[in-house]
Protein backbone atom coordinates (compact mmCIF):
# COMPACT_ATOMS: atom_id res chain seq x y z
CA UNK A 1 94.23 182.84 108.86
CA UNK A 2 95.27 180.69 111.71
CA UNK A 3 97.39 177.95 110.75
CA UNK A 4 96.44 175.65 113.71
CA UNK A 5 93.00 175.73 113.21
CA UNK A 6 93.55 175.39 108.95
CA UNK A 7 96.08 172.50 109.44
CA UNK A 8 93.68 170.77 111.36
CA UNK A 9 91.13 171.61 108.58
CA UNK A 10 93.29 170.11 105.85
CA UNK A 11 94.29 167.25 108.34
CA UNK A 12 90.14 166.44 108.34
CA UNK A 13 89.58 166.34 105.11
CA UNK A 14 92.95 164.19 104.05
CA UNK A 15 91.14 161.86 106.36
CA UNK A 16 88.39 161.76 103.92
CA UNK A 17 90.16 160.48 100.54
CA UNK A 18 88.97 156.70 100.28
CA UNK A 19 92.33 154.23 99.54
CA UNK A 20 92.79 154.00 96.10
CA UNK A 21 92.38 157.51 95.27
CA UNK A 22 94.09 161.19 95.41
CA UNK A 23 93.68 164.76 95.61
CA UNK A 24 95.49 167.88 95.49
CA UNK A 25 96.81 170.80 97.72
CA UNK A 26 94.64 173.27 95.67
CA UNK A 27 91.45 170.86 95.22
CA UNK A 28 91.96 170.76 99.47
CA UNK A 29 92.30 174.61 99.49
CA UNK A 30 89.32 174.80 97.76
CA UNK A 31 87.03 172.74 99.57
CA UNK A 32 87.90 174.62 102.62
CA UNK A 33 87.16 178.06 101.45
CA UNK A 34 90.60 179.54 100.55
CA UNK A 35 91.24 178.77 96.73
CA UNK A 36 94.73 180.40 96.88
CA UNK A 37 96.25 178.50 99.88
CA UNK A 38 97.18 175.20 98.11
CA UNK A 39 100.76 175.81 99.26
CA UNK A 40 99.76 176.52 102.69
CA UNK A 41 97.56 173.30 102.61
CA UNK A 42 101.35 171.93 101.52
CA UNK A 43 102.42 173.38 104.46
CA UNK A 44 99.74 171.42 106.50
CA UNK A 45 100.83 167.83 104.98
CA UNK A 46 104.57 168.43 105.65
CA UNK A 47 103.88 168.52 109.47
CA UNK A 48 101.34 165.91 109.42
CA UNK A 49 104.15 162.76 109.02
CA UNK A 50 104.07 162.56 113.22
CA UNK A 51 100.37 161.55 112.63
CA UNK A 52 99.96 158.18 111.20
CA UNK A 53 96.15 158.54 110.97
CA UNK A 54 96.34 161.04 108.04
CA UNK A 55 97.32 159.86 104.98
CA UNK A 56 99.35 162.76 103.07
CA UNK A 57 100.73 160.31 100.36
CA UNK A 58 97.24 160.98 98.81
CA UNK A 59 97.99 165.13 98.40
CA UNK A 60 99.53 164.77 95.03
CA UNK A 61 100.40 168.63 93.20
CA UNK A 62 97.88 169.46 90.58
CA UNK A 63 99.72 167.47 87.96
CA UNK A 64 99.93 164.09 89.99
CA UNK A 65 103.46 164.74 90.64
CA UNK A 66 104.56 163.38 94.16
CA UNK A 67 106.22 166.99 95.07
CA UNK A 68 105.73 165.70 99.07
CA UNK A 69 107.65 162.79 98.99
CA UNK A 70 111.02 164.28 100.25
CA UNK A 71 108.82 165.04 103.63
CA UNK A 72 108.92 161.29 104.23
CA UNK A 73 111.71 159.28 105.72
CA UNK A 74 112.43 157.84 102.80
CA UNK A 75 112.33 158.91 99.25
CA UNK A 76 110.98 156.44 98.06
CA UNK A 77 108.13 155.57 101.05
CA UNK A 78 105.12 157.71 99.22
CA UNK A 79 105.68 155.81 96.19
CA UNK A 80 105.37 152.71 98.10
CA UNK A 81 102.25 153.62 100.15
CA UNK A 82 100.06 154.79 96.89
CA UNK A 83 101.44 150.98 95.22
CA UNK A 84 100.29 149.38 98.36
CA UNK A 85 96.62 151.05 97.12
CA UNK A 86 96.70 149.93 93.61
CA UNK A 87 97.71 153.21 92.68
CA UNK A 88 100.66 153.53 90.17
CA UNK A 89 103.16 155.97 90.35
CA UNK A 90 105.94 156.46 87.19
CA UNK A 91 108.41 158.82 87.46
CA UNK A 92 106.85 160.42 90.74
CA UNK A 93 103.69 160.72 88.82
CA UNK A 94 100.43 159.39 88.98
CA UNK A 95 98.75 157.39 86.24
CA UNK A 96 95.54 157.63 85.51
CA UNK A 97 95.44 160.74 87.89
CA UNK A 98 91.81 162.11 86.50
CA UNK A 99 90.10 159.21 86.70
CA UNK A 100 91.14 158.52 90.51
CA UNK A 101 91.26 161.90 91.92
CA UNK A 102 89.24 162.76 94.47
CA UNK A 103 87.50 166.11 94.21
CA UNK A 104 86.18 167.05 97.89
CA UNK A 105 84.25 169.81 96.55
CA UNK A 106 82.34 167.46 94.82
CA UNK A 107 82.19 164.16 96.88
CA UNK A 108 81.41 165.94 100.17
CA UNK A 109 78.39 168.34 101.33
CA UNK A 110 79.67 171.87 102.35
């Protein structure tokens, strides 16, 4: 797998995820083809903060937990940016995380 071409794959599709909602690294794996590469799609959002034009505080872990915030200047700054969406985060998880996450297998066409 080439990790350029992937990251820029993941990078696309966080594009994608309307404000308000989230998504995971594995639902993003999926979508793309490789089902077992959620951590590499991790990977993907850590070097994405230099980008402002793709929004990684939507790529929550499976759970809803915000496992990425520590990859933004501040601890507290994907917190903020989900709140700023109406999304509400307690305890570094998402509330309500099934009924606002965004599946791309199922909201986009292959």
């Amino acid at each position: 797998m080439n990790n350029h071409n992937f990251f820029n794959d993941v990078y696309e599709v966080v594009k994608l995820i309307p404000k308000g909602r989230i998504t995971s690294y594995g639902s993003i794996a999926k979508y793309l083809g490789t089902s077992k590469s959620a951590r590499v799609v991790g990977w993907a959002m850590n070097n994405s903060h230099s980008d402002i034009t793709i929004p990684a505080h939507r790529v929550v872990n499976r759970n809803g937990l915000l496992t990425g915030k520590h990859h933004f200047p501040q601890k507290k700054t994907m917190k903020k940016l989900l709140s700023k969406e109406g999304i509400e985060v307690v305890d570094d998880k998402v509330v309500r995380f099934k009924e606002i996450f965004w599946d791309a297998s199922k909201e986009l066409e292959l």
